[in-house]
Protein backbone atom coordinates (compact mmCIF):
# COMPACT_ATOMS: atom_id res chain seq x y z
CA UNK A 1 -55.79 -12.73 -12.24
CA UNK A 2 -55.32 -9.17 -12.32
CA UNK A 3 -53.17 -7.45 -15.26
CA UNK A 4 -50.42 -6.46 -12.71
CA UNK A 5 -49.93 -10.12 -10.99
CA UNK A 6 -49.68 -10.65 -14.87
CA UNK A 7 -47.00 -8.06 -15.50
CA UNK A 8 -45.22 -8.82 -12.16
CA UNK A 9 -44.97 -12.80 -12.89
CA UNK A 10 -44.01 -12.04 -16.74
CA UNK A 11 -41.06 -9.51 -15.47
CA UNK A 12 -40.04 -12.00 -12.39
CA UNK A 13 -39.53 -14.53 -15.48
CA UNK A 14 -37.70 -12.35 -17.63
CA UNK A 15 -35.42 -11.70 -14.31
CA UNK A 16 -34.96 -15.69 -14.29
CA UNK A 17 -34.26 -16.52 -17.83
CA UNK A 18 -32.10 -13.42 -18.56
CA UNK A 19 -29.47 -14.51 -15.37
CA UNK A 20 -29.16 -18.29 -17.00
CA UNK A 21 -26.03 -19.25 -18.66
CA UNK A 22 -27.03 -20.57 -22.09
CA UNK A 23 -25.27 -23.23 -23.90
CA UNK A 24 -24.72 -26.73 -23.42
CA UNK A 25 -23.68 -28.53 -19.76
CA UNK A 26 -20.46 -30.07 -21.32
CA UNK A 27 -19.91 -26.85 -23.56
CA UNK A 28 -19.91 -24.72 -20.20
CA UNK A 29 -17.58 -27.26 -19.24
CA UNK A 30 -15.13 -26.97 -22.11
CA UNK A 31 -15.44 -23.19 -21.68
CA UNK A 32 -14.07 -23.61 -17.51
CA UNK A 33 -11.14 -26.33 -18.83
CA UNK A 34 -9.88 -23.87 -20.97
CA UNK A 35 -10.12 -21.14 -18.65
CA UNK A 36 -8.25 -23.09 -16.12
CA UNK A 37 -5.53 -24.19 -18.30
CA UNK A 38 -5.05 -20.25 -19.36
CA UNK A 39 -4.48 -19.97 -15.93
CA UNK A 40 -2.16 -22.43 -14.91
CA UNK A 41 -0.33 -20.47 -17.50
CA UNK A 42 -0.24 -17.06 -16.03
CA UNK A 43 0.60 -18.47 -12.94
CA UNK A 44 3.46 -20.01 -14.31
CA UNK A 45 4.53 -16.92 -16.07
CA UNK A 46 4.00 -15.16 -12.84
CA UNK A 47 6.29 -17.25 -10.79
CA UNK A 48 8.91 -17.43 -13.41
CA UNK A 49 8.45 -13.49 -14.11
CA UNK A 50 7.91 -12.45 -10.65
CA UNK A 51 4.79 -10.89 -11.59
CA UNK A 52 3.06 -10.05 -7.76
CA UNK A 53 -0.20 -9.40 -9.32
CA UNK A 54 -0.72 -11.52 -12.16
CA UNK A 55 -4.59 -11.84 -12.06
CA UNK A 56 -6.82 -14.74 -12.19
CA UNK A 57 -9.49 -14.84 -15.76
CA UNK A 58 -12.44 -16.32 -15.37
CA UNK A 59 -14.79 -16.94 -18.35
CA UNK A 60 -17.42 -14.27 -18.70
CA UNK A 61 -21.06 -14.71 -20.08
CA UNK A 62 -21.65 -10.86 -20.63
CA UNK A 63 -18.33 -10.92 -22.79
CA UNK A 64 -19.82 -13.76 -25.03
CA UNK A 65 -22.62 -11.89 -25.67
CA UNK A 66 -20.48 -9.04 -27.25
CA UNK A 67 -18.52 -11.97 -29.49
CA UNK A 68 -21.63 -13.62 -30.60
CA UNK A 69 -22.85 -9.84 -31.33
CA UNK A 70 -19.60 -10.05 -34.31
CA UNK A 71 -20.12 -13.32 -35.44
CA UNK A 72 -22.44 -12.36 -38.38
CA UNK A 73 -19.18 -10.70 -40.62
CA UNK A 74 -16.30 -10.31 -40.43
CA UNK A 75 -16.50 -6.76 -38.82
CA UNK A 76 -14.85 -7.31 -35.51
CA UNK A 77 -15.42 -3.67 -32.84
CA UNK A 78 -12.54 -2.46 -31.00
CA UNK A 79 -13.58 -2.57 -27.15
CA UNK A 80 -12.18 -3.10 -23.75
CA UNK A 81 -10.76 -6.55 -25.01
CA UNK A 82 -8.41 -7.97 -26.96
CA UNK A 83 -9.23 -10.36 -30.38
CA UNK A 84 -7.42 -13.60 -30.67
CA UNK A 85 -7.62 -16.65 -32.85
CA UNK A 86 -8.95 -19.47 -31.13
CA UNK A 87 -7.50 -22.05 -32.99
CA UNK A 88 -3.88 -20.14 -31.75
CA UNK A 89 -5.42 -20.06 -28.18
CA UNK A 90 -6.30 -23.99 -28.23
CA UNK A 91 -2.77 -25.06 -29.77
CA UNK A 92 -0.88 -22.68 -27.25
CA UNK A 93 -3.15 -24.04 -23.93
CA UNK A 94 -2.22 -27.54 -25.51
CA UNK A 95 1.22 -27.43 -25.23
CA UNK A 96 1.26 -25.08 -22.13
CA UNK A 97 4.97 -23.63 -23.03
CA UNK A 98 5.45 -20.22 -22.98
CA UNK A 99 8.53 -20.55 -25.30
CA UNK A 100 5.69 -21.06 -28.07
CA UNK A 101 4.65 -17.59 -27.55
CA UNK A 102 7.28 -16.19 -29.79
CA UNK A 103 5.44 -18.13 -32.22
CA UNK A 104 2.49 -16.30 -32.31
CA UNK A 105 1.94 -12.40 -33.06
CA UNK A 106 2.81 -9.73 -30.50
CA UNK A 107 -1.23 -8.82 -29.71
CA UNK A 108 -1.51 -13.06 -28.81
CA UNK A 109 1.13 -13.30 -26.43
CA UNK A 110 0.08 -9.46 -24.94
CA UNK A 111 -3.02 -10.26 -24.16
CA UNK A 112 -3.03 -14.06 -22.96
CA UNK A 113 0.04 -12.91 -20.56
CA UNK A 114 -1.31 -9.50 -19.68
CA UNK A 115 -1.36 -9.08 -15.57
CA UNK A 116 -4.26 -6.78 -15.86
CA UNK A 117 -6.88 -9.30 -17.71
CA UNK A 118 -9.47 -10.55 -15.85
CA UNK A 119 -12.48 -12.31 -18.01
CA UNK A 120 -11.90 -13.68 -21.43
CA UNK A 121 -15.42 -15.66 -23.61
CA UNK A 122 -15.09 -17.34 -26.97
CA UNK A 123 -17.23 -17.55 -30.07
CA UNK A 124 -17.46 -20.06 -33.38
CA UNK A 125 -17.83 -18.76 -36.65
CA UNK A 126 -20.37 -19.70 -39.12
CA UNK A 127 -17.33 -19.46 -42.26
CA UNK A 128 -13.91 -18.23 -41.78
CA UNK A 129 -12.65 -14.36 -42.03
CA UNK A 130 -8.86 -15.18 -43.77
CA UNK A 131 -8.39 -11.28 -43.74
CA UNK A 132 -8.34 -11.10 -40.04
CA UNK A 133 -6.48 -14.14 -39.48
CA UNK A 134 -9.85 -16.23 -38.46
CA UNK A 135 -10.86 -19.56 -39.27
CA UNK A 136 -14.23 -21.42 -38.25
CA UNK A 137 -12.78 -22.43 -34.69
CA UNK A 138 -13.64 -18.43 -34.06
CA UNK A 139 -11.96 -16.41 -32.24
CA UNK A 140 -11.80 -15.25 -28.08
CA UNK A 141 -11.74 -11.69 -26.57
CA UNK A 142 -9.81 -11.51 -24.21
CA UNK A 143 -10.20 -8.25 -21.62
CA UNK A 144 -10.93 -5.22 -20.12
CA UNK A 145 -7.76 -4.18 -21.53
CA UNK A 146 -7.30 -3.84 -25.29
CA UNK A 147 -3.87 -2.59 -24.95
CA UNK A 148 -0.49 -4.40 -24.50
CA UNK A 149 0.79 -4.50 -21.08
CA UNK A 150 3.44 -1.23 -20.18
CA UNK A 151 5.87 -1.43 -17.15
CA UNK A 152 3.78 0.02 -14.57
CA UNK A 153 0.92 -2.64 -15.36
CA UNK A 154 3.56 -5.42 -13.38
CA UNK A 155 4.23 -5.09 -9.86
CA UNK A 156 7.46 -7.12 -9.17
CA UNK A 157 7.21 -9.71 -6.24
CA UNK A 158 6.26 -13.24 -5.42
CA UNK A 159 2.90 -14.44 -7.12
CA UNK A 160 -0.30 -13.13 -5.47
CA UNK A 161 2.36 -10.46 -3.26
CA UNK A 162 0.13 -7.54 -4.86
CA UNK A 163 -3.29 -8.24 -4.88
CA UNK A 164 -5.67 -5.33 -3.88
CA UNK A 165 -9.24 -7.91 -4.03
CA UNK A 166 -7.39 -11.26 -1.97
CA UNK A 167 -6.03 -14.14 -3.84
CA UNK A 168 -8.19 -16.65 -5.67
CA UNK A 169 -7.42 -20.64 -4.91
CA UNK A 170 -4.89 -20.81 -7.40
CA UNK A 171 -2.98 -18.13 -5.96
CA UNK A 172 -3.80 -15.33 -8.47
CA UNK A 173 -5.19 -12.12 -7.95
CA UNK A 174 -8.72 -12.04 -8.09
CA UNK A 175 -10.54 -9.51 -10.04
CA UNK A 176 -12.14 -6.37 -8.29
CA UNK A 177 -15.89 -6.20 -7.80
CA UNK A 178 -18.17 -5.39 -11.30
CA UNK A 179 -20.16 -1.90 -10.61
CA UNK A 180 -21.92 -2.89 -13.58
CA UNK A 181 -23.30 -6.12 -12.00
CA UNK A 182 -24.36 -4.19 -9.12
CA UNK A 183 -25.74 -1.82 -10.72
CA UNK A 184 -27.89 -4.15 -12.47
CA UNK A 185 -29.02 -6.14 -9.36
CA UNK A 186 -29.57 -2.81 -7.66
CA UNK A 187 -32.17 -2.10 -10.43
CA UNK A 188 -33.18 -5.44 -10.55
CA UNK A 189 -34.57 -5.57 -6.65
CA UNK A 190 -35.83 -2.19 -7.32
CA UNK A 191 -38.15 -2.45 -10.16
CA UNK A 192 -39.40 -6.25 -8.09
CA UNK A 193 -40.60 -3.62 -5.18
CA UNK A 194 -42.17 -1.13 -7.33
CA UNK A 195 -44.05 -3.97 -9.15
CA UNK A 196 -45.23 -5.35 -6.16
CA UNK A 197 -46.41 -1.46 -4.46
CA UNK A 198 -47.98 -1.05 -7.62
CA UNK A 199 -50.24 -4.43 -6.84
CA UNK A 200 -50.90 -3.90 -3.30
CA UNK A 201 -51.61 -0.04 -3.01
């Protein structure tokens, strides 16, 4: 076998194994309940609110990575997210009352109610950071937008009556399309048909 079927096999692997989602079947599964009950929330907040394009969070591998990335200290980045407790997250989701929001600090109830958010991931914690409110439960970012929602981020209407990417099954807005994603699988096709010139010519 020649050293470029080599390379080419080695960086179609690396291709395959990179794209899996790690973790645990019933962990991934835990991850998706909690994702749905977060947004059986918004769109309760949206019909209540009128909020026309209250938008649909789905739970987002890439943004994991960037958690587990702040899980060795208690160091946590500012980014294009917003840091909440888990344990408040779990408790709130439990009840499912928005009432309890006024419980929790202002950045909590910002971000979980935010129309704007889109993906959200959640991380453990080896031992607890008590100077940034986090226990071992971890904590979940919560994003792209890492600041609280102003006026012009709600358009008034009926749920879903604002929606410029279609409405998702439970009647949310879904999020637009990733140009980082494609950007990656653009790259990703291209570097498979340079291997395989590289072999045959």
């Amino acid at each position: 076998m020649s050293k470029r079927l080599i390379l080419l096999l080695v960086f179609c692997v690396h291709l395959t194994t990179s794209a899996a989602i790690p973790g645990k079947r019933d962990t991934a599964e835990q991850k998706e309940e909690m994702t749905k009950r977060l947004n059986q929330m918004r769109v309760y907040h949206a019909k209540m609110g009128e909020i026309g394009n209250m938008h649909e969070v789905k739970y987002d591998y890439e943004l994991e990575k960037v958690a587990n990335s702040m899980t060795g200290n208690c160091e946590f980045k500012n980014g294009d997210y917003t840091l909440v407790n888990a344990t408040d997250l779990s408790s709130f989701l439990e009840k499912m009352d928005l009432d309890e929001l006024r419980k929790y600090s202002s950045s909590f109830a910002e971000a979980v109610v935010h129309p704007l958010q889109t993906k959200i991931a959640c991380v453990e914690l080896v031992a607890a950071c008590p100077a940034r409110g986090v226990d071992e439960r971890g904590f979940c970012l919560i994003g792209p937008h890492s600041s609280p929602p102003s006026e012009n981020d709600s358009k008034k209407g009926p749920i879903g009556s604002h929606c410029d990417h279609g409405l998702a099954d439970n009647g949310l807005c879904k999020a637009g399309p990733k140009s980082g994603s494609n950007s990656q699988l653009n790259f990703s096709i291209f570097a498979v048909i340079a291997a395989f010139v590289m072999i045959f010519y």
